[in-house]
N, C-alpha and C. Protein backbone atom coordinates (compact mmCIF):
# COMPACT_ATOMS: atom_id res chain seq x y z
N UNK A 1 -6.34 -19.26 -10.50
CA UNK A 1 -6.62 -18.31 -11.56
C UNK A 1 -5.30 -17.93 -12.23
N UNK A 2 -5.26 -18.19 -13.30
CA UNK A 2 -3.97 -17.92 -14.40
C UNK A 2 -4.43 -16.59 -14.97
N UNK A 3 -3.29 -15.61 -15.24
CA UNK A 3 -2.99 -14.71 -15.72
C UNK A 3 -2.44 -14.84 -17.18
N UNK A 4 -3.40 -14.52 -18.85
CA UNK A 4 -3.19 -15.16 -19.69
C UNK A 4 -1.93 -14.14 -20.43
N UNK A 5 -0.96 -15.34 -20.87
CA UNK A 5 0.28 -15.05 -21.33
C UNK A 5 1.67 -14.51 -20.61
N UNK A 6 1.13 -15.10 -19.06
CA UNK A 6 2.07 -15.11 -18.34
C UNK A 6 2.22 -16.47 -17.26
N UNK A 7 3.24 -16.90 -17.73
CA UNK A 7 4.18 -17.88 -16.53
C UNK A 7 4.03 -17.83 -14.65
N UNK A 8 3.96 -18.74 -14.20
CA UNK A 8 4.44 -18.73 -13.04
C UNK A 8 5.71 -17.66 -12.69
N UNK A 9 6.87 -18.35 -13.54
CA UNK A 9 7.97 -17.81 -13.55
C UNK A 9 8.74 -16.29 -13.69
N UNK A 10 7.57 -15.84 -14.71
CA UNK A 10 7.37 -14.31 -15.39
C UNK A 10 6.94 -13.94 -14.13
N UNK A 11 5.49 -14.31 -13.58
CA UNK A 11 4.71 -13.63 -12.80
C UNK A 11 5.44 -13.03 -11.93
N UNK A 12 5.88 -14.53 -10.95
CA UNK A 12 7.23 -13.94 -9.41
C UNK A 12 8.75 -13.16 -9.91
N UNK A 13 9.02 -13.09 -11.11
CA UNK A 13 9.61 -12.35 -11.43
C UNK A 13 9.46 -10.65 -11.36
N UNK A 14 8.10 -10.56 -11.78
CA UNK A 14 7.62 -9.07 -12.08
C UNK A 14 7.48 -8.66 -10.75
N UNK A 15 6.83 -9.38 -10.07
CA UNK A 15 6.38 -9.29 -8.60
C UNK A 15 7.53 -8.91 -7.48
N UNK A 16 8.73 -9.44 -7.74
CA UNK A 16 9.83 -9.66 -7.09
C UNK A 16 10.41 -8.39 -7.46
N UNK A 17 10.32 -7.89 -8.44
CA UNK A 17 11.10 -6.47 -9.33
C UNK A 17 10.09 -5.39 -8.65
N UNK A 18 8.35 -5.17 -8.35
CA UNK A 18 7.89 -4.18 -8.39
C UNK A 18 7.51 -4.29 -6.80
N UNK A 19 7.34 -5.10 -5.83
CA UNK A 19 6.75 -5.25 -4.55
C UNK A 19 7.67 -5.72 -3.64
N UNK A 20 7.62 -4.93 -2.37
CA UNK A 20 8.77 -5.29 -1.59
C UNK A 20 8.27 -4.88 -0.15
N UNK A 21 7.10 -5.57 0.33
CA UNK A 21 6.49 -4.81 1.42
C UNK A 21 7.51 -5.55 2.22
N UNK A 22 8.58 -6.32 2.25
CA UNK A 22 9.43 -6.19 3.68
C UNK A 22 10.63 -5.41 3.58
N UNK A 23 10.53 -5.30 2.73
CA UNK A 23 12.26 -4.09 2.49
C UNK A 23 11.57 -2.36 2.57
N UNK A 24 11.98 -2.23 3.45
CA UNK A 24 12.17 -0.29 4.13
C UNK A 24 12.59 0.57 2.91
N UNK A 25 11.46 1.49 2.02
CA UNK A 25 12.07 2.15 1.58
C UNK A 25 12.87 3.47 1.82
N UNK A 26 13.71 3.99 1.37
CA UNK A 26 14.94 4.59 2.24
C UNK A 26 15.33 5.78 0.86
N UNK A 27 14.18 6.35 -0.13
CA UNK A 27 14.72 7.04 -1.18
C UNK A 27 12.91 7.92 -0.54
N UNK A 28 13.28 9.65 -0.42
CA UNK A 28 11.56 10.05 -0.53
C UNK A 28 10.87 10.18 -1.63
N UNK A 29 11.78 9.84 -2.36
CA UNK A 29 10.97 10.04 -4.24
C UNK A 29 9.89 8.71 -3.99
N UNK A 30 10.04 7.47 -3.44
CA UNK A 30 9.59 6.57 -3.41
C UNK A 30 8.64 6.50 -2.38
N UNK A 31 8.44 7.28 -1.62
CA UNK A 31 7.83 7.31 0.01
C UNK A 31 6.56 8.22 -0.46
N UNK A 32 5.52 7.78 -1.31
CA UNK A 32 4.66 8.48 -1.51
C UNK A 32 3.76 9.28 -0.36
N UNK A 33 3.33 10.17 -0.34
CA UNK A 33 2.75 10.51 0.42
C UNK A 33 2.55 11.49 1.46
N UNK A 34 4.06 11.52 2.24
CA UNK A 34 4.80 11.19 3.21
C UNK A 34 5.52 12.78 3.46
N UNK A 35 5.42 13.82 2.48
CA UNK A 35 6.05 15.02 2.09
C UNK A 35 6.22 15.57 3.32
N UNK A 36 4.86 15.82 3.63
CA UNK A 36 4.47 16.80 5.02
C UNK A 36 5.20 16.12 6.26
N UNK A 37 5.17 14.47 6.42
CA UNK A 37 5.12 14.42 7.62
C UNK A 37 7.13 14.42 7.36
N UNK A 38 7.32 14.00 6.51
CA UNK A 38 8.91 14.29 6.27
C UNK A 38 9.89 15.88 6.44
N UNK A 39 8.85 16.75 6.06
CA UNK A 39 8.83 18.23 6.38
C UNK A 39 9.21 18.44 8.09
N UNK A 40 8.15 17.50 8.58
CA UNK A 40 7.80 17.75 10.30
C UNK A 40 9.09 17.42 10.81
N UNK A 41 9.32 16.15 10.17
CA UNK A 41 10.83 15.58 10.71
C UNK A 41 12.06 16.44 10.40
N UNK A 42 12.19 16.90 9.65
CA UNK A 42 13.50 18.14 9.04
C UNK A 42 13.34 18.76 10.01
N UNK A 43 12.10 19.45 10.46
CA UNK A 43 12.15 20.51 11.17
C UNK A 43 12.52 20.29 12.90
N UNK A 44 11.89 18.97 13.34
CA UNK A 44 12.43 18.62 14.32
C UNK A 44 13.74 18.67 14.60
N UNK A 45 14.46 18.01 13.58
CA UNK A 45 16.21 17.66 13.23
C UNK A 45 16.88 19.06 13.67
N UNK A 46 16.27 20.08 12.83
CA UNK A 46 17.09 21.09 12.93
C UNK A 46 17.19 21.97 14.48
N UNK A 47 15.90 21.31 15.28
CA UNK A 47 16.19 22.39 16.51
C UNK A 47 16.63 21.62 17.45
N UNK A 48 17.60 22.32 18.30
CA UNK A 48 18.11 21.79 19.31
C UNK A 48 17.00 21.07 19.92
N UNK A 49 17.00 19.79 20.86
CA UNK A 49 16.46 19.45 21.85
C UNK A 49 15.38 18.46 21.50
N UNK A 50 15.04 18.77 19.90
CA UNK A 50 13.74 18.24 19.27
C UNK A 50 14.00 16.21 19.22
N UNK A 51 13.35 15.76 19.58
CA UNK A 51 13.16 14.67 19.36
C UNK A 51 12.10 13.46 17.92
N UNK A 52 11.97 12.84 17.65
CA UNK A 52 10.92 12.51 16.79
C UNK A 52 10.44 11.03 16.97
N UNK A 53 9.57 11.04 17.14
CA UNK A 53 9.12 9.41 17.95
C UNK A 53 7.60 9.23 16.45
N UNK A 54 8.16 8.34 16.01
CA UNK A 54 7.30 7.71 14.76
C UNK A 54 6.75 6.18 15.46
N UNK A 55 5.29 6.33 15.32
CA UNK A 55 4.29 5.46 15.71
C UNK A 55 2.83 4.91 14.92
N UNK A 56 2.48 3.47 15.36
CA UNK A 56 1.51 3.53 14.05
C UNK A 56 1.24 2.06 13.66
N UNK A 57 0.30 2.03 13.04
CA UNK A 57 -0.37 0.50 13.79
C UNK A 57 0.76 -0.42 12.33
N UNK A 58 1.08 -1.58 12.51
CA UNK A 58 1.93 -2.66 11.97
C UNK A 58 1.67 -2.54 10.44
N UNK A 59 2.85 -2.28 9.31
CA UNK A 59 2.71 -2.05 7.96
C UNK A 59 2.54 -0.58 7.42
N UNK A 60 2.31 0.49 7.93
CA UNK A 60 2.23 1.35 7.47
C UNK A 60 3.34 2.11 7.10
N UNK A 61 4.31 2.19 7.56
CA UNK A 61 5.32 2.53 6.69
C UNK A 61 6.62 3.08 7.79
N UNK A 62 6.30 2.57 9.23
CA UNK A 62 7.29 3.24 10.11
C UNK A 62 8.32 3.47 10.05
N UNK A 63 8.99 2.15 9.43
CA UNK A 63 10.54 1.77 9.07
C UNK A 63 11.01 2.68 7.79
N UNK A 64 10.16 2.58 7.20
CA UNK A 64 10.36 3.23 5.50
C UNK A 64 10.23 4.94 6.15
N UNK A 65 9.87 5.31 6.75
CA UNK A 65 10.04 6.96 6.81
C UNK A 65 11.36 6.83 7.73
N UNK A 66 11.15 6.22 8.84
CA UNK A 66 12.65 7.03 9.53
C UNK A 66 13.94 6.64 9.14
N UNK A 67 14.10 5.46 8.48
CA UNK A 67 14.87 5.01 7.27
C UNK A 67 15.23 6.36 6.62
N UNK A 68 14.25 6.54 5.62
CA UNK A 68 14.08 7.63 4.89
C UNK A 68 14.92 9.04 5.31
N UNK A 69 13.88 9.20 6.20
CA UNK A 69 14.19 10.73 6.90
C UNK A 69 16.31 10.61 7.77
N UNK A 70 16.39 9.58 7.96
CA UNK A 70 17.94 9.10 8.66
C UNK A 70 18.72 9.58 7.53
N UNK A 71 18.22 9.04 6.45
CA UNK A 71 19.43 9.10 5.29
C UNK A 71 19.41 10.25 4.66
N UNK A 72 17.96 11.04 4.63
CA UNK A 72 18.27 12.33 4.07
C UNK A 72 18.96 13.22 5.19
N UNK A 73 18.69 13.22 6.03
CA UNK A 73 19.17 14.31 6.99
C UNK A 73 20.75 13.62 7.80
N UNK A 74 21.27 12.49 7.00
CA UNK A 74 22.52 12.32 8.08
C UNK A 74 23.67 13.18 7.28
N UNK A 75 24.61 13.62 8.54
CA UNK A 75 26.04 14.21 7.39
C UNK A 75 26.69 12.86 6.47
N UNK A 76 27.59 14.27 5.46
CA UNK A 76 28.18 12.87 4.46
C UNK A 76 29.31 12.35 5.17
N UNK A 77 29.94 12.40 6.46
CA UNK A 77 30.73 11.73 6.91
C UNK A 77 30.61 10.37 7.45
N UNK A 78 29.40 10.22 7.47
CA UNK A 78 28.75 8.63 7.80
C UNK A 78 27.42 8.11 7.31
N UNK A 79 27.77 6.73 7.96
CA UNK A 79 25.90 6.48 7.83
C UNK A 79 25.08 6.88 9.06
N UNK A 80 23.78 6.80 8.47
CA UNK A 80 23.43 6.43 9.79
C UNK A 80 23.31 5.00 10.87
N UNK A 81 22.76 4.73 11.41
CA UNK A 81 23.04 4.13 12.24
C UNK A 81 21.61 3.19 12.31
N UNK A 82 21.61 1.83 11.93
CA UNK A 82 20.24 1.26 12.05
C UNK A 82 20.18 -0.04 12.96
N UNK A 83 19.21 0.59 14.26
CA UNK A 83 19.05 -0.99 15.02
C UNK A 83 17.91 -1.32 15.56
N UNK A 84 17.50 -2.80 14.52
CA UNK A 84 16.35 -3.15 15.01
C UNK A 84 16.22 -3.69 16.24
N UNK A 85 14.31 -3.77 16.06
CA UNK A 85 14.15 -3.95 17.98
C UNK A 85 12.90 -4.64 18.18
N UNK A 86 12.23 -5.60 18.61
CA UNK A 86 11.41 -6.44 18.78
C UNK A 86 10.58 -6.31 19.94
N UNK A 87 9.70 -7.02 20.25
CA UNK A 87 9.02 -6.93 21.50
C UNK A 87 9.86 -7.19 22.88
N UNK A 88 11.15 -8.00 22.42
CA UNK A 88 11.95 -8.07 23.85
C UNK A 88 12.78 -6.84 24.05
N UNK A 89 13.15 -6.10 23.07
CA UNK A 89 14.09 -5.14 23.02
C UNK A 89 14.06 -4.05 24.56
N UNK A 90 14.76 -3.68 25.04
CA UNK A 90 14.99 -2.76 26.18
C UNK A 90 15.50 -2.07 25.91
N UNK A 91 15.50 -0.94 26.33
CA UNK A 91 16.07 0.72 26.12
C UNK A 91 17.54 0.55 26.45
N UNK A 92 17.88 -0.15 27.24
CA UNK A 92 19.47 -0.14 27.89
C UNK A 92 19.93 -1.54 26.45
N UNK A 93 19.33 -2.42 26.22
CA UNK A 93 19.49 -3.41 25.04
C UNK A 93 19.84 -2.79 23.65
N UNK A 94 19.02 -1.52 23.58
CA UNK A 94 19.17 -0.94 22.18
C UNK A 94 20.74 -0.06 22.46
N UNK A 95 21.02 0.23 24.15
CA UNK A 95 21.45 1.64 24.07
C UNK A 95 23.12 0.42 24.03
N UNK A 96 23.21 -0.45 23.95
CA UNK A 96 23.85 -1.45 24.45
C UNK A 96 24.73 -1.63 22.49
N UNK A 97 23.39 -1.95 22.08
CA UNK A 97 23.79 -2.11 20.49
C UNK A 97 24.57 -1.02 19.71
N UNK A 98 23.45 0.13 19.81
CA UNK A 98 23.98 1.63 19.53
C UNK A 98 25.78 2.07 19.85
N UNK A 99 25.65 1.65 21.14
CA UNK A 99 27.56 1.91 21.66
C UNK A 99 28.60 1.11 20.52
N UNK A 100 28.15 -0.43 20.62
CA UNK A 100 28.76 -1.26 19.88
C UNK A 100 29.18 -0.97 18.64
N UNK A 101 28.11 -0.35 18.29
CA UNK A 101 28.10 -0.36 16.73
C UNK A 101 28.71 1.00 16.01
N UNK A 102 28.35 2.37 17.15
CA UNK A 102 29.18 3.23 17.14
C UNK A 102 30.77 3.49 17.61
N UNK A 103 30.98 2.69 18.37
CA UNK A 103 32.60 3.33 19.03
C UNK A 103 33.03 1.88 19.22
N UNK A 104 32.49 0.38 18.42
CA UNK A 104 33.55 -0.63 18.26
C UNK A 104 33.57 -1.48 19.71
């Protein structure tokens, strides 16, 4: 099915400019939706002790909020800190990366 007065070329162009379901969005202007549960996370951040564990069935947007929520809430003296993790990944594997990547 052709789309009339548009190209192959045009098409994956436009497509490539407006859709990006593998790239994490990381701006909340862009994170539709998401206000409240981004609220929840601030508020966690701010109290001592609070933790935030984001969960949720494959595609929905896991990466794109704590992405998100990392970059709004990190100080301006750095970044934050991003490490992915797979089904083999181990807690001592991540905590392994994390060191590396923080203190060299």
């Amino acid at each position: 099915m052709a789309i009339q007065g548009i190209d192959r070329d045009r098409f994956e162009a436009v497509l490539k400019e407006k859709l990006s379901p593998t790239t994490p969005i990381r701006t909340p202007e862009a994170l539709k939706g998401r206000e409240k549960i981004l609220e929840d996370v601030r508020r966690s951040f701010v109290q001592p002790g609070r933790h935030v564990f984001i969960h949720g069935d494959r595609g929905v947007g896991k990466t794109s909020l704590a992405q998100t929520a990392a970059i709004q809430h990190q100080s301006s003296d750095g970044a934050p800190i991003f490490i992915g993790c797979d089904n083999a990944s181990t807690f001592m594997g991540l905590l392994g990366t994390f060191r590396k990547t923080r203190f060299g």
